[in-house]
C-alpha atoms as a PDB file:
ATOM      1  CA  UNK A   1      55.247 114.713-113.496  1.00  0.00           C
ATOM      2  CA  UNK A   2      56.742 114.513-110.133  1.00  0.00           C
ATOM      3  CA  UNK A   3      59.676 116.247-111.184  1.00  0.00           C
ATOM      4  CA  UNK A   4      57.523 119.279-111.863  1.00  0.00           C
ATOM      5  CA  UNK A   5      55.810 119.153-109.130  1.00  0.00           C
ATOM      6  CA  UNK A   6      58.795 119.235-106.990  1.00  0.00           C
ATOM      7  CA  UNK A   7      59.648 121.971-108.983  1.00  0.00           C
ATOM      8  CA  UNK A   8      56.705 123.698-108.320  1.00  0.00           C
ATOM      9  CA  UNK A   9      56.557 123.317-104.717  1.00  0.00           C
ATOM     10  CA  UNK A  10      60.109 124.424-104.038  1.00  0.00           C
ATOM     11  CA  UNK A  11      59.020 127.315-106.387  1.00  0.00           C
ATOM     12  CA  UNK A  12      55.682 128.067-103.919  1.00  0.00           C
ATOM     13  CA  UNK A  13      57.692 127.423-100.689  1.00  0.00           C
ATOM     14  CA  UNK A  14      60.900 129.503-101.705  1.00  0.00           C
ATOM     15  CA  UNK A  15      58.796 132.883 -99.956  1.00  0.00           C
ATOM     16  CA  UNK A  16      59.053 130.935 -97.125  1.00  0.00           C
ATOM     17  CA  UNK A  17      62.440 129.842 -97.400  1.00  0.00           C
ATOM     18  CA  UNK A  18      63.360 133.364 -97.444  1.00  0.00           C
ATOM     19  CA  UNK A  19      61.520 134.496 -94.354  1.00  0.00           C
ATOM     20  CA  UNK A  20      63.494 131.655 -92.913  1.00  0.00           C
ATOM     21  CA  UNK A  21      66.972 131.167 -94.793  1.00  0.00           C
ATOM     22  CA  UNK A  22      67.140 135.167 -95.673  1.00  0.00           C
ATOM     23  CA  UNK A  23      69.212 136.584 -92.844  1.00  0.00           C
ATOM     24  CA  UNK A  24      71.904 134.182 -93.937  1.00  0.00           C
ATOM     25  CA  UNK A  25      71.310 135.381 -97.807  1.00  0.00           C
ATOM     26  CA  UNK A  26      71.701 139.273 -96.302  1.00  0.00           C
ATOM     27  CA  UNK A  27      74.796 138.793 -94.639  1.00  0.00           C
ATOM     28  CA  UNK A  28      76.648 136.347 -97.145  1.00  0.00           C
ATOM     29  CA  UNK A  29      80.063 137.644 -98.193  1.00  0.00           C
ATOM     30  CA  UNK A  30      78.486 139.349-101.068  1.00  0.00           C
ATOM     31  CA  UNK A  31      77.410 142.517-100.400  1.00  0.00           C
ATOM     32  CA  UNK A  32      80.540 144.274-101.405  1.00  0.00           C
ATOM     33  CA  UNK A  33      80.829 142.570-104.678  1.00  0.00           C
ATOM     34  CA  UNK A  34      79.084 144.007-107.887  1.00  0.00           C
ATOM     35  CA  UNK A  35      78.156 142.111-111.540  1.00  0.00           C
ATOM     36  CA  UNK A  36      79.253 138.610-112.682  1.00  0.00           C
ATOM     37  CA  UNK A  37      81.283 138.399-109.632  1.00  0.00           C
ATOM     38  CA  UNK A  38      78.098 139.196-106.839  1.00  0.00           C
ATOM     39  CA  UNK A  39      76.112 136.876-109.089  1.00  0.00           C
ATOM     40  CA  UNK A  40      78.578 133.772-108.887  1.00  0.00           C
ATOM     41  CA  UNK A  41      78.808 134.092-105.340  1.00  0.00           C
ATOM     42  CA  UNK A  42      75.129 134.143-105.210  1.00  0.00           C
ATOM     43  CA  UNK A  43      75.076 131.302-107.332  1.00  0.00           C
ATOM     44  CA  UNK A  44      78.075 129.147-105.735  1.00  0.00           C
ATOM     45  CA  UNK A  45      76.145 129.249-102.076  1.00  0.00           C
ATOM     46  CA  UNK A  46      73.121 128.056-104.188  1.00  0.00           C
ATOM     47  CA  UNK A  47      75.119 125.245-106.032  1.00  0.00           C
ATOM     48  CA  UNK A  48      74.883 124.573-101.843  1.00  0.00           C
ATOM     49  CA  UNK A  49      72.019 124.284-101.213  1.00  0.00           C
ATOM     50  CA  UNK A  50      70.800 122.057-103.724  1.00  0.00           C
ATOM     51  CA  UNK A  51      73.828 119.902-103.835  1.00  0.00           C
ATOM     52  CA  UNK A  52      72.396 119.342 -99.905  1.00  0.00           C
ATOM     53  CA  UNK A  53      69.336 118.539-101.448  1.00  0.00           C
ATOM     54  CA  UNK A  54      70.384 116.275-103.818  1.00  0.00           C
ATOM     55  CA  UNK A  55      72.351 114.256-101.505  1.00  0.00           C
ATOM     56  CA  UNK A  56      69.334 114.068 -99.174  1.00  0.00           C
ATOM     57  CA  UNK A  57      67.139 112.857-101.648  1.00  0.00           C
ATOM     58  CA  UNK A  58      69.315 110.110-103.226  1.00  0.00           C
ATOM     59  CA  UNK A  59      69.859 108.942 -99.265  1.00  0.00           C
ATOM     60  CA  UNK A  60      66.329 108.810 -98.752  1.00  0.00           C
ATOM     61  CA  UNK A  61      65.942 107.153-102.405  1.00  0.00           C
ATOM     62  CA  UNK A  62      67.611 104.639-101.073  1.00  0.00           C
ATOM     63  CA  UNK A  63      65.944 104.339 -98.187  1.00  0.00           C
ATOM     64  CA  UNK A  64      62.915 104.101-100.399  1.00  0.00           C
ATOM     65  CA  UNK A  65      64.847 101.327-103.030  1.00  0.00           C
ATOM     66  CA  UNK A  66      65.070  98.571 -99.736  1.00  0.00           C
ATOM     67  CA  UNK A  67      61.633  99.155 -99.264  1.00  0.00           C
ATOM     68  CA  UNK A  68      60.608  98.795-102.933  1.00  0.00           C
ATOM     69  CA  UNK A  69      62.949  95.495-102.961  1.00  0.00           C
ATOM     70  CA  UNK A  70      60.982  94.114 -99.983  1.00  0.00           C
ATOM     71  CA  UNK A  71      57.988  93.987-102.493  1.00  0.00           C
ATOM     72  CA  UNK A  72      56.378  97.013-100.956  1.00  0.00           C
ATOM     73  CA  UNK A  73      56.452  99.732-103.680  1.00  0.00           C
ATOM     74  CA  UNK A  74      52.658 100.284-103.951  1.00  0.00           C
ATOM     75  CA  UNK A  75      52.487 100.416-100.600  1.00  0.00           C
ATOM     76  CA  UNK A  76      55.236 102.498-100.051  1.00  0.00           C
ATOM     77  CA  UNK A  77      53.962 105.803-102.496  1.00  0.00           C
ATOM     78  CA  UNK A  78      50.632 105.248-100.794  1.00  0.00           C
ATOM     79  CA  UNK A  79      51.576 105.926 -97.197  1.00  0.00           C
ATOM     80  CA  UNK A  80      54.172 108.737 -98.200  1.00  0.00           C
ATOM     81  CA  UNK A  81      50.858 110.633 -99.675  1.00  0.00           C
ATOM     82  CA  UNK A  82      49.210 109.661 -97.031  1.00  0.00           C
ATOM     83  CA  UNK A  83      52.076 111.293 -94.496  1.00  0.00           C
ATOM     84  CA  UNK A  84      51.603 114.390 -96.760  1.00  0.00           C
ATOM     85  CA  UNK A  85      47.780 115.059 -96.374  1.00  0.00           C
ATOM     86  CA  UNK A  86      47.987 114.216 -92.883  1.00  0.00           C
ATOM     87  CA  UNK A  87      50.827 116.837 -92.726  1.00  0.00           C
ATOM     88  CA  UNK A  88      48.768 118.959 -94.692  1.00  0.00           C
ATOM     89  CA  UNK A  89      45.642 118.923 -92.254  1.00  0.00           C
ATOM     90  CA  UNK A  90      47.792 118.840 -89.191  1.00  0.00           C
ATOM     91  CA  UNK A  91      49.242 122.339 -90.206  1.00  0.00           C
ATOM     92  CA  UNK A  92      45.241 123.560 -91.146  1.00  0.00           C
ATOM     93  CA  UNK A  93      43.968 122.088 -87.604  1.00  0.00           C
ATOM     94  CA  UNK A  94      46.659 123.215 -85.523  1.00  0.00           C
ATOM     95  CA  UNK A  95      47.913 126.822 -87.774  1.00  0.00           C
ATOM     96  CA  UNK A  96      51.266 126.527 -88.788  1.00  0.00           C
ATOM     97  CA  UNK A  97      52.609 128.763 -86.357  1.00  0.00           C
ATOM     98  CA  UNK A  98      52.122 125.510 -83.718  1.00  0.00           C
ATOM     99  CA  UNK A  99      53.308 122.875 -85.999  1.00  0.00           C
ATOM    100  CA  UNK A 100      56.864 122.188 -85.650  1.00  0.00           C
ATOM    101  CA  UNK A 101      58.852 119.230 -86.551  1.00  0.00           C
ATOM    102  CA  UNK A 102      62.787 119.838 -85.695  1.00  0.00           C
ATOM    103  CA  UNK A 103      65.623 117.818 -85.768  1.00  0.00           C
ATOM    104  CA  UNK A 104      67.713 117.086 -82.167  1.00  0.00           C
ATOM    105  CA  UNK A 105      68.638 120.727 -80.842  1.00  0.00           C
ATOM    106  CA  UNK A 106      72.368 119.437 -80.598  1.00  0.00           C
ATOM    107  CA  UNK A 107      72.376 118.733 -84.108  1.00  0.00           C
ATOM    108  CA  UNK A 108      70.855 121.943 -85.608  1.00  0.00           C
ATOM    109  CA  UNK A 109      72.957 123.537 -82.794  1.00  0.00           C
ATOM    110  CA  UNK A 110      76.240 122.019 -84.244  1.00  0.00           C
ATOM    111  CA  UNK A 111      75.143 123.134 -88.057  1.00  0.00           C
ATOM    112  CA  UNK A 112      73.882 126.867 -86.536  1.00  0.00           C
ATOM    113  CA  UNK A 113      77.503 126.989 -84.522  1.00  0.00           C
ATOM    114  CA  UNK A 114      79.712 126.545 -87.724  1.00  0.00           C
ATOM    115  CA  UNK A 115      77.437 128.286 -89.892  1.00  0.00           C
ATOM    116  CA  UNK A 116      77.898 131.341 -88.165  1.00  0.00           C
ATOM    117  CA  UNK A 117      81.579 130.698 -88.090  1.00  0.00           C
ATOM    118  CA  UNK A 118      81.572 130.783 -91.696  1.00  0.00           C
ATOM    119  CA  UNK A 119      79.855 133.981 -92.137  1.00  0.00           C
ATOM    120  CA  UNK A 120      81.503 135.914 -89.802  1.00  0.00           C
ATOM    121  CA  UNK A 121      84.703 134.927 -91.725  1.00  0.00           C
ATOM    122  CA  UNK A 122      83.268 136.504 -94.469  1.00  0.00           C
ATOM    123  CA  UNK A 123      85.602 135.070 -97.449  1.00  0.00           C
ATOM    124  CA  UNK A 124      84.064 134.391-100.783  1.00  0.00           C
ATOM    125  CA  UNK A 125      85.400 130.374-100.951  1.00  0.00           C
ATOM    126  CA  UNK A 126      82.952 129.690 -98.200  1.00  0.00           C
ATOM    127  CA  UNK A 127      80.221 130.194 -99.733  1.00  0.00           C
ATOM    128  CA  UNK A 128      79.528 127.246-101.126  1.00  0.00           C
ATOM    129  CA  UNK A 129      80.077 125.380 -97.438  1.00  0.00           C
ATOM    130  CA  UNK A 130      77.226 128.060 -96.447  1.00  0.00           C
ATOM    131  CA  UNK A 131      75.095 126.588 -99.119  1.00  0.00           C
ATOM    132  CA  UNK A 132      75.871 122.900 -97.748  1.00  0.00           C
ATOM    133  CA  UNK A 133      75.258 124.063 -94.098  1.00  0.00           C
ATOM    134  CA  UNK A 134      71.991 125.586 -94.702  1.00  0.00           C
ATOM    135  CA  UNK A 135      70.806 123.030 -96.240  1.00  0.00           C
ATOM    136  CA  UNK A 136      70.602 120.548 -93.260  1.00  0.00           C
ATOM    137  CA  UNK A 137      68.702 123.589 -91.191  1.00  0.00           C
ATOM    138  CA  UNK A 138      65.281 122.438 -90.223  1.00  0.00           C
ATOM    139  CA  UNK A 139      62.168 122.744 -92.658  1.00  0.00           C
ATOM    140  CA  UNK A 140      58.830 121.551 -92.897  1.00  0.00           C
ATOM    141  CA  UNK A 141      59.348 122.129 -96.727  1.00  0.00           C
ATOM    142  CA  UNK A 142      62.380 120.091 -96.868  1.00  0.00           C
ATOM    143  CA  UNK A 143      60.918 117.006 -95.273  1.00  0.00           C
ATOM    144  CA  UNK A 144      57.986 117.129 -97.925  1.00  0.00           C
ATOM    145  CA  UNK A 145      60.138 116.977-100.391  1.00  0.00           C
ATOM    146  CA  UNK A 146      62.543 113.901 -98.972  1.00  0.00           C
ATOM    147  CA  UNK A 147      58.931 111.812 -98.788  1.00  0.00           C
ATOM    148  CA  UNK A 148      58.447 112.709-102.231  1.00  0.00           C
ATOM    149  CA  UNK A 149      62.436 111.330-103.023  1.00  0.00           C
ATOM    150  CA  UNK A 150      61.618 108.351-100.451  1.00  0.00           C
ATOM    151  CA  UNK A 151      58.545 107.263-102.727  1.00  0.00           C
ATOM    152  CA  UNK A 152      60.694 107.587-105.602  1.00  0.00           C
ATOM    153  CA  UNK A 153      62.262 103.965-104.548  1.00  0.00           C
ATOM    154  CA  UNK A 154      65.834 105.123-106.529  1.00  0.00           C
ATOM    155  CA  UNK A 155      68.712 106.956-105.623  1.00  0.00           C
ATOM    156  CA  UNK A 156      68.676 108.352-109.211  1.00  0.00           C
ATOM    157  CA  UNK A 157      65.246 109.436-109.040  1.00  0.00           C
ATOM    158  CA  UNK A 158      65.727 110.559-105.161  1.00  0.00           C
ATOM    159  CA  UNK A 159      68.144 112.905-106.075  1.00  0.00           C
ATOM    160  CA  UNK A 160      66.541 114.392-109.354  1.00  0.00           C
ATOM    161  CA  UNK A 161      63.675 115.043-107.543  1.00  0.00           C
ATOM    162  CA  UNK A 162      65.158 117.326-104.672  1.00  0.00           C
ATOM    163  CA  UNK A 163      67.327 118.929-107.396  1.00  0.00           C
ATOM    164  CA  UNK A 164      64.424 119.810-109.072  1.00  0.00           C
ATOM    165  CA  UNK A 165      62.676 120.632-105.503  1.00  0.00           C
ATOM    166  CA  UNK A 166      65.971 122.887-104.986  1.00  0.00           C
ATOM    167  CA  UNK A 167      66.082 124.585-108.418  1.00  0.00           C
ATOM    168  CA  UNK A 168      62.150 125.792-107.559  1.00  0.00           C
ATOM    169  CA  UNK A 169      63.702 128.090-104.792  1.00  0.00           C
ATOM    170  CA  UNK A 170      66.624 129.287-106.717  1.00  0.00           C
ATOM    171  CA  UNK A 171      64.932 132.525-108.198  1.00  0.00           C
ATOM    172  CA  UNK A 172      63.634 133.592-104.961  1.00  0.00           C
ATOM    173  CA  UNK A 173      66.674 132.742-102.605  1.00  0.00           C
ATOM    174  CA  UNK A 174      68.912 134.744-105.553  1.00  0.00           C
ATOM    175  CA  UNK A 175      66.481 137.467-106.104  1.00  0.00           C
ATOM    176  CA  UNK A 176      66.803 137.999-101.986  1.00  0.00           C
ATOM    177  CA  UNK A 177      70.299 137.843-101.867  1.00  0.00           C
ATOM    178  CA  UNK A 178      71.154 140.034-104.596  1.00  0.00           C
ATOM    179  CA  UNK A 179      68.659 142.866-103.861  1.00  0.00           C
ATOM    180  CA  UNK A 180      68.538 142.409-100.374  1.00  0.00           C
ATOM    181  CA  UNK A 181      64.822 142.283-100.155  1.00  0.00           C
ATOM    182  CA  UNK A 182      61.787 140.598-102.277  1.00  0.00           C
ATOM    183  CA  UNK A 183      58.347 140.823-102.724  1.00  0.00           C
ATOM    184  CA  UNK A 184      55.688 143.096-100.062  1.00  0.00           C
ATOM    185  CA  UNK A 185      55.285 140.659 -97.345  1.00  0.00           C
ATOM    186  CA  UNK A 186      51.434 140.801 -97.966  1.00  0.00           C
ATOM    187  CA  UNK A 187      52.039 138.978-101.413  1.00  0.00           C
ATOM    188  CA  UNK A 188      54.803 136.665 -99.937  1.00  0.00           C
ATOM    189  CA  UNK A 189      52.453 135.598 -97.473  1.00  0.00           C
ATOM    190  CA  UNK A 190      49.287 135.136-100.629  1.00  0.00           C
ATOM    191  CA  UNK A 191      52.232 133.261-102.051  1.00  0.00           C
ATOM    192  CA  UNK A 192      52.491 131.111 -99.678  1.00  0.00           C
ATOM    193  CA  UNK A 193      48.778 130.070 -98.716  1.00  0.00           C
ATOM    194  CA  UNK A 194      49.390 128.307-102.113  1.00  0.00           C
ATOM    195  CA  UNK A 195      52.136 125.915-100.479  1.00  0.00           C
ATOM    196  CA  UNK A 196      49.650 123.523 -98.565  1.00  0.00           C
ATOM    197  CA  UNK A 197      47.740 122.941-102.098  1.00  0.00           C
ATOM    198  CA  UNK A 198      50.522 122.204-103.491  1.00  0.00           C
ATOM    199  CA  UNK A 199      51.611 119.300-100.834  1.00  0.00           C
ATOM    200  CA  UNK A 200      48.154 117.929-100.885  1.00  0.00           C
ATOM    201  CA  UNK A 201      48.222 117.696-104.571  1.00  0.00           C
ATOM    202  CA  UNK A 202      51.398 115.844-104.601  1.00  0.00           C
ATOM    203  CA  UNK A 203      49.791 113.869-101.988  1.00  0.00           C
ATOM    204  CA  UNK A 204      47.308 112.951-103.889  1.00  0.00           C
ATOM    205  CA  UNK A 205      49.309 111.857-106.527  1.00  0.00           C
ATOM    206  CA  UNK A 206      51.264 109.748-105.008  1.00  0.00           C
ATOM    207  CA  UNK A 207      48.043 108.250-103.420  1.00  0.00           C
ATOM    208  CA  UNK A 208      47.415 107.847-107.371  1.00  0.00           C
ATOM    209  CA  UNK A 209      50.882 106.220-108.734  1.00  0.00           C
ATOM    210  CA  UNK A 210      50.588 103.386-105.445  1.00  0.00           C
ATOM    211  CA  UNK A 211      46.784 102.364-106.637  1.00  0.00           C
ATOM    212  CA  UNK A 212      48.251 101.100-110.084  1.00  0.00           C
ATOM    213  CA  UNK A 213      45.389 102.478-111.679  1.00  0.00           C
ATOM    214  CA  UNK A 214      47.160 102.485-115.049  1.00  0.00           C
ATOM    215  CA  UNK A 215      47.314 105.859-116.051  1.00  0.00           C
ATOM    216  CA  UNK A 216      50.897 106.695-117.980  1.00  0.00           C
ATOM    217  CA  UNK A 217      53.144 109.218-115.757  1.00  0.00           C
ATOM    218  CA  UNK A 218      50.312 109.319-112.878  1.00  0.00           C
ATOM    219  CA  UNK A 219      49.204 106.203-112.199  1.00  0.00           C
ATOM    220  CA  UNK A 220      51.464 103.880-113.720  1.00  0.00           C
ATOM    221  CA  UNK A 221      51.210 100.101-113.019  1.00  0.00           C
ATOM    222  CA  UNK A 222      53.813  98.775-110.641  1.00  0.00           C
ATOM    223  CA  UNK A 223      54.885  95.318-109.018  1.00  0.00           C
ATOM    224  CA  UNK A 224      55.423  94.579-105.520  1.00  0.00           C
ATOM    225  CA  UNK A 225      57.573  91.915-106.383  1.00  0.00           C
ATOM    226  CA  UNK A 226      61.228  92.772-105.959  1.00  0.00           C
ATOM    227  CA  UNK A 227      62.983  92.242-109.533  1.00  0.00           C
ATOM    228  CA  UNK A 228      65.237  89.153-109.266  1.00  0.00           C
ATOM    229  CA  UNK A 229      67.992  88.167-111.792  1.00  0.00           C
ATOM    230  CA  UNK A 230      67.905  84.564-112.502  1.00  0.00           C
ATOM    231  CA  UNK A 231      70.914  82.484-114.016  1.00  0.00           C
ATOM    232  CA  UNK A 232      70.504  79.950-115.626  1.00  0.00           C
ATOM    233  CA  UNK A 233      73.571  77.647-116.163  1.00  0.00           C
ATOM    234  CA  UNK A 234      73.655  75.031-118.815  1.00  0.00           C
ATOM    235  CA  UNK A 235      75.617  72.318-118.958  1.00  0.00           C
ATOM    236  CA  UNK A 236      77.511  70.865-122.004  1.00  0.00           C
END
């Protein structure tokens, strides 16, 4: 279920990834290519991307794991939905043109300096490194989707579900980068009104799967006692 939903929101939010992320998809070292080859390149600063993603979300996993082993897991899903609806009504209070959460401008600066290094080189085996870099680029969408990986409490889990979060962009982010354009900006932008119902309804999900309400896949019922491995030794 939350695998989907991931899905679904990197699916919703990939119009907005490409009014963000698509100058670097116009001026990757592509352009000049045509067929299979175009398409792999495309593909290979994808692979990324996502790989970014993945990594992010097994990290925050993690994360998630020591808090699930302190004997916090209900807790834990309930105040990452919680963190997503407040998001959520932050961005309708203050319009999403005002609601900015970055990471340290030396940081992004570092990732922005070497990512335009890359590109200017213009040389098809760095695409992939492209794919990594932009990754780490500030976005609102991204840090829903490392909550959802935190309340995941696994580093399996973590990562499946910003694969899955990545994968929901792919068609859009390939579609821009291979035609060098997308949708009418009037439907990207009906597109993605849809992107704040989406957050709030995996919100409210997780809201769900911390209240142990005992519904398979949704609700599920879980422990907040840490799972302990007791030996027993016997002697002869």
């Amino acid at each position: 279920m939350f695998t989907l939903t991931a899905f679904l929101i990197g699916f919703a939010g990939s119009f907005h990834c490409v009014g963000m992320c698509g100058p670097i998809a116009l001026t990757l070292p592509v352009r000049h290519l045509e067929g299979g080859r175009k398409m792999a390149g495309i593909l290979l600063y994808n692979a990324g991307r996502i790989s970014t993603y993945a990594l992010l979300g097994g990290l925050f996993g993690w994360m998630g794991k020591q808090v699930v082993m302190a004997g916090f897991q209900q807790w834990l899903s309930v105040t990452m939905g919680l963190l997503l609806l407040t998001a959520v009504l932050l961005n309708y209070i203050a319009g999403s043109s005002k609601l900015r959460v970055t990471m340290p401008g030396i940081i992004t600066g570092k990732i922005k300096a070497e990512l335009g290094r890359l590109l200017a080189a213009q040389r098809f085996r760095t695409l992939y490194a492209i794919g990594i870099l932009n990754g780490l680029l500030p976005c609102g969408l991204v840090y829903m989707g490392i909550a959802g990986a935190t309340s995941t409490g696994t580093v399996e889990k973590g990562m499946l579900f910003m694969t899955a979060f990545g994968a929901g962009t792919l068609p859009a982010m390939t579609a821009a980068a291979w035609f060098g354009h997308l949708l009418s900006i009037p439907v990207r932008n009906k597109i993605r009104k849809a992107v704040p119902f989406m957050i709030a309804v995996m919100g409210i999900l997780l809201i769900m799967r911390g209240m142990n309400l005992g519904i398979p896949y949704i609700s599920p019922v879980l422990s907040n006692t840490p799972d302990k491995t007791y030996i027993h030794c016997h002697k002869p």
